[in-house]
N, C-alpha and C. Protein backbone atom coordinates (compact mmCIF):
# COMPACT_ATOMS: atom_id res chain seq x y z
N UNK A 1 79.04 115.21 71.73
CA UNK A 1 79.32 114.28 72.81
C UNK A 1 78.77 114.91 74.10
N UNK A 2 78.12 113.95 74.92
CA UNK A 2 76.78 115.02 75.78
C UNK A 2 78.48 114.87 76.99
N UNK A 3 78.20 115.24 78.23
CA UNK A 3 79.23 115.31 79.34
C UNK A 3 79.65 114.36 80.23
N UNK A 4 78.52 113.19 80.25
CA UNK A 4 78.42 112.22 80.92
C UNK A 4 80.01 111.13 79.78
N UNK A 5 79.32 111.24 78.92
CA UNK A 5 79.82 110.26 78.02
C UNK A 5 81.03 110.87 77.86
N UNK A 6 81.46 112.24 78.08
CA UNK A 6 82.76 112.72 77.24
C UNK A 6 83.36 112.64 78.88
N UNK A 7 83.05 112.53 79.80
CA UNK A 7 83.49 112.17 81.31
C UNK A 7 84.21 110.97 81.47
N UNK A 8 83.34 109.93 80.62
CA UNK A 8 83.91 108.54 81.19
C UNK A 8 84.68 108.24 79.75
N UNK A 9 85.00 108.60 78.75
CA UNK A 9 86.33 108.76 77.80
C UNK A 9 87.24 109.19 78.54
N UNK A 10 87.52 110.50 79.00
CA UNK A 10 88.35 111.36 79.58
C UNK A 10 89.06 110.50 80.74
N UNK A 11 88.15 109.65 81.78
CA UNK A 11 88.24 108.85 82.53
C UNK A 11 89.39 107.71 82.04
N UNK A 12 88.76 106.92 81.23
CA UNK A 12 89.26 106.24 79.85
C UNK A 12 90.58 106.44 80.03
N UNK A 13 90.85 107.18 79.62
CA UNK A 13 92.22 107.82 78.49
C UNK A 13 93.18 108.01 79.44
N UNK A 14 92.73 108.56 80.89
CA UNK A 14 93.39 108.78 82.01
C UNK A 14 93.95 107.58 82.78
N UNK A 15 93.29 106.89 82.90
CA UNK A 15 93.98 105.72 83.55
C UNK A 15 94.62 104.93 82.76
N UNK A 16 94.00 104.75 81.40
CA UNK A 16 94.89 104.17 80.25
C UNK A 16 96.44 104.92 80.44
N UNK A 17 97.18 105.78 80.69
CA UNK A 17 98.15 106.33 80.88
C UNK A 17 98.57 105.91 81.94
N UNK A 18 98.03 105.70 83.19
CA UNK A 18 98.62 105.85 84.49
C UNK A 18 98.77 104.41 84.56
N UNK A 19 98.11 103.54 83.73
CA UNK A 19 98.41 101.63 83.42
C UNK A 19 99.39 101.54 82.74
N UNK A 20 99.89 102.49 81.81
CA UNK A 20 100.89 102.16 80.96
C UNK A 20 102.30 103.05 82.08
N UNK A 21 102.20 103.59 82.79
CA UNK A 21 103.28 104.04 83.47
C UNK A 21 103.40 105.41 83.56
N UNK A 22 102.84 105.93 83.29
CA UNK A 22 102.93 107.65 83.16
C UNK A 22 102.45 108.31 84.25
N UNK A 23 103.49 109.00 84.76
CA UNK A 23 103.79 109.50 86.62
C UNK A 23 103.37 110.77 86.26
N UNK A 24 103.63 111.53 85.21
CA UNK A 24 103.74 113.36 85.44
C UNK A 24 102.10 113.89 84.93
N UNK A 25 101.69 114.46 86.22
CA UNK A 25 99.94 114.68 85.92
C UNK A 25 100.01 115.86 84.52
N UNK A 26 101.11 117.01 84.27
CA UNK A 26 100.94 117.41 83.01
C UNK A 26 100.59 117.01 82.08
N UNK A 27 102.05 116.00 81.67
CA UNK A 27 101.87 114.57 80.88
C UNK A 27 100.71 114.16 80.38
N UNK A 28 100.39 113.71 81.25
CA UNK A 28 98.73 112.86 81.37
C UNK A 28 97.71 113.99 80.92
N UNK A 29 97.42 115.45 81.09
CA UNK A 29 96.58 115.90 80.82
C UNK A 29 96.84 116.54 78.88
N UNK A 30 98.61 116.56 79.02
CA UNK A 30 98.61 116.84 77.26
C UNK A 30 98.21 116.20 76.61
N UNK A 31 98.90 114.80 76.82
CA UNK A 31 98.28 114.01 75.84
C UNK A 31 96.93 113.64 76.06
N UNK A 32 96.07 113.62 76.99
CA UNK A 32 94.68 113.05 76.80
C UNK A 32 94.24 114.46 75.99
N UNK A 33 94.90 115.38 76.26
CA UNK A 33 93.95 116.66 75.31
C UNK A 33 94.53 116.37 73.84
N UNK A 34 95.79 115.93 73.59
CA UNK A 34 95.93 115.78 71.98
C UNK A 34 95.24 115.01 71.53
N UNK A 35 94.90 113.83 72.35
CA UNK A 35 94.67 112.46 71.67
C UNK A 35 92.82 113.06 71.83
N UNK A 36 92.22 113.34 72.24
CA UNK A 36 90.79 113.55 72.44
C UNK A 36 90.07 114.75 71.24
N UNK A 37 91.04 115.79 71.80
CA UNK A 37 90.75 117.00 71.27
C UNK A 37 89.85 117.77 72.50
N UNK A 38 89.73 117.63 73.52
CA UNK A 38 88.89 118.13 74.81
C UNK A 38 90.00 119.62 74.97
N UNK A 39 89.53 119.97 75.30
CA UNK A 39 89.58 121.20 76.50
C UNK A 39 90.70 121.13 77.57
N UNK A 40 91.69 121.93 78.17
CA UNK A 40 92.32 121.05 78.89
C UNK A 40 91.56 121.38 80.77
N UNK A 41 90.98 122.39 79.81
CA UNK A 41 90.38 122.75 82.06
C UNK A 41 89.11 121.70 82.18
N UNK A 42 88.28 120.90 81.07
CA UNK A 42 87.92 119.88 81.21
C UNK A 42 88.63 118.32 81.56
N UNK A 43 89.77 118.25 81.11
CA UNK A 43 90.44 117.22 81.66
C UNK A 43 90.62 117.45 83.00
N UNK A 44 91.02 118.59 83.46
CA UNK A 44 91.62 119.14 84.45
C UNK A 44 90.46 118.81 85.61
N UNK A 45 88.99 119.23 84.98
CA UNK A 45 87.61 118.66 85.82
C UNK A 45 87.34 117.49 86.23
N UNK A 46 87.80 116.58 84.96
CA UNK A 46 87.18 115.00 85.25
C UNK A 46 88.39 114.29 86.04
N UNK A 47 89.81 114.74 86.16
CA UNK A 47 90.97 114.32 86.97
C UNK A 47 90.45 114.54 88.09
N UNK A 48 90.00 115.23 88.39
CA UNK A 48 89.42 116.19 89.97
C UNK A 48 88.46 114.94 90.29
N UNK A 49 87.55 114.94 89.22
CA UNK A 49 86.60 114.56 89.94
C UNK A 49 86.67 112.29 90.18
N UNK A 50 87.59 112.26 89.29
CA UNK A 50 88.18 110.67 89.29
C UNK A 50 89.42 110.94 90.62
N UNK A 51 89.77 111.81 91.08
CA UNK A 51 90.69 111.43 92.24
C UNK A 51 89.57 111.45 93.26
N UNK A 52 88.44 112.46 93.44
CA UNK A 52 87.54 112.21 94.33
C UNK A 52 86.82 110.64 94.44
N UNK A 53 86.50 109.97 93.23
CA UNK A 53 85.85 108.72 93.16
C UNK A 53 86.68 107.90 94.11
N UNK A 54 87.91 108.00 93.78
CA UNK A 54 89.01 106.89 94.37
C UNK A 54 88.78 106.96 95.31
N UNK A 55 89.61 108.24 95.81
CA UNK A 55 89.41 108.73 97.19
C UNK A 55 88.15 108.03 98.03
N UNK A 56 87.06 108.51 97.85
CA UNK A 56 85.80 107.92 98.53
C UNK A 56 86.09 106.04 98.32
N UNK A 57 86.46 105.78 97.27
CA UNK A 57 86.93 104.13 97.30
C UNK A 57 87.63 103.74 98.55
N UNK A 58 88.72 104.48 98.30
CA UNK A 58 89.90 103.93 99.38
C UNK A 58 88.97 104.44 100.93
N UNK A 59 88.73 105.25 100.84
CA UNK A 59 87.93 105.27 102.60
C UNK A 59 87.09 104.05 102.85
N UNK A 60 86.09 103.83 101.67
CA UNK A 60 85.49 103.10 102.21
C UNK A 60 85.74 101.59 102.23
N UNK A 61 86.81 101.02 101.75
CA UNK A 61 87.95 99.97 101.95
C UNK A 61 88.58 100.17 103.08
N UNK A 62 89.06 101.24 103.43
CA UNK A 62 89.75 101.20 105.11
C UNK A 62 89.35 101.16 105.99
N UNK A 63 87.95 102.12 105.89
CA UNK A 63 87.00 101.68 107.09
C UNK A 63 86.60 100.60 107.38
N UNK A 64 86.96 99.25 107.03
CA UNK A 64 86.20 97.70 107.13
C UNK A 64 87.62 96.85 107.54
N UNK A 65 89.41 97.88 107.41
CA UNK A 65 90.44 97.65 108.24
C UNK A 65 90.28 97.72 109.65
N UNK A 66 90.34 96.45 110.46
CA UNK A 66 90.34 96.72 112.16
C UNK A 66 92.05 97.23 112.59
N UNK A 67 91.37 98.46 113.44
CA UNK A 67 91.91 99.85 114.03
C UNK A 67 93.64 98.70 114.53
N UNK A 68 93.30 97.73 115.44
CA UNK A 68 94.63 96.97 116.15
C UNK A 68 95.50 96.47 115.33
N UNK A 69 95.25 95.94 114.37
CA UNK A 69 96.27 95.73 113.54
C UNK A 69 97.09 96.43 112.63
N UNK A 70 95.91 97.54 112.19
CA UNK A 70 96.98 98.60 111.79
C UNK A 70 98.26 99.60 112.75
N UNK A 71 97.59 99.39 113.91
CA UNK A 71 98.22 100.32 114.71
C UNK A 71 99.63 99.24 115.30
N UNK A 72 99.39 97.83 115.27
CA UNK A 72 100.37 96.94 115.50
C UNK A 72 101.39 96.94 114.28
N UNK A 73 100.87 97.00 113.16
CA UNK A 73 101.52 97.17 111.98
C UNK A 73 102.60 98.15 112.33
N UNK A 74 102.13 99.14 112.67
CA UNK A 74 102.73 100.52 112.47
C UNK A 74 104.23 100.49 113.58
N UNK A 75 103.74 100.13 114.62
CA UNK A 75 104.82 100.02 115.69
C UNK A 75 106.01 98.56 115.39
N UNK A 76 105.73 98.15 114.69
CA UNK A 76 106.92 96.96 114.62
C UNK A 76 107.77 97.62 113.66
C-alpha cells in the first residue's frame, strides 16, 4: 500500500469514528491501528496532518466572516 493511498484509509477510518461518536483521540488511534494493522506513530502522522487540513478549512471559511458581526455577536 504506497502512502498516499494508506493516508486517505487512515483518514477514512478516522473520521468514520469521530461520525460514529468517539471523543477519546487514544481510542481513535487503537482501534484504527487494530482494525488497519498500520503503525500507530503513522496514525499518529496522518491525525496531525488531517487536523492541519481542517484547520486551514476553518480559516479559510472565517476569513469570508465580516469582522462587525462577529464582534456584535460577541458583546450581546
Amino acid at each position: 500500500m504506497n502512502r498516499t493511498n494508506q493516508s486517505t484509509i487512515i483518514k477514512e477510518a478516522i473520521n468514520s469514528y469521530l461520525d460514529n461518536g468517539v471523543t477519546d483521540k487514544q481510542d481513535i488511534y487503537t482501534k484504527v491501528v487494530d482494525e488497519l494493522g498500520v503503525p500507530r506513530p503513522t496514525v499518529r502522522r496522518v491525525a496531525r496532518d488531517l487536523r492541519t487540513e481542517l484547520l486551514q478549512k476553518i480559516q479559510i471559511l472565517q476569513s469570508d466572516m465580516p469582522k462587525t458581526s462577529v464582534a456584535s455577536e460577541e458583546t450581546e
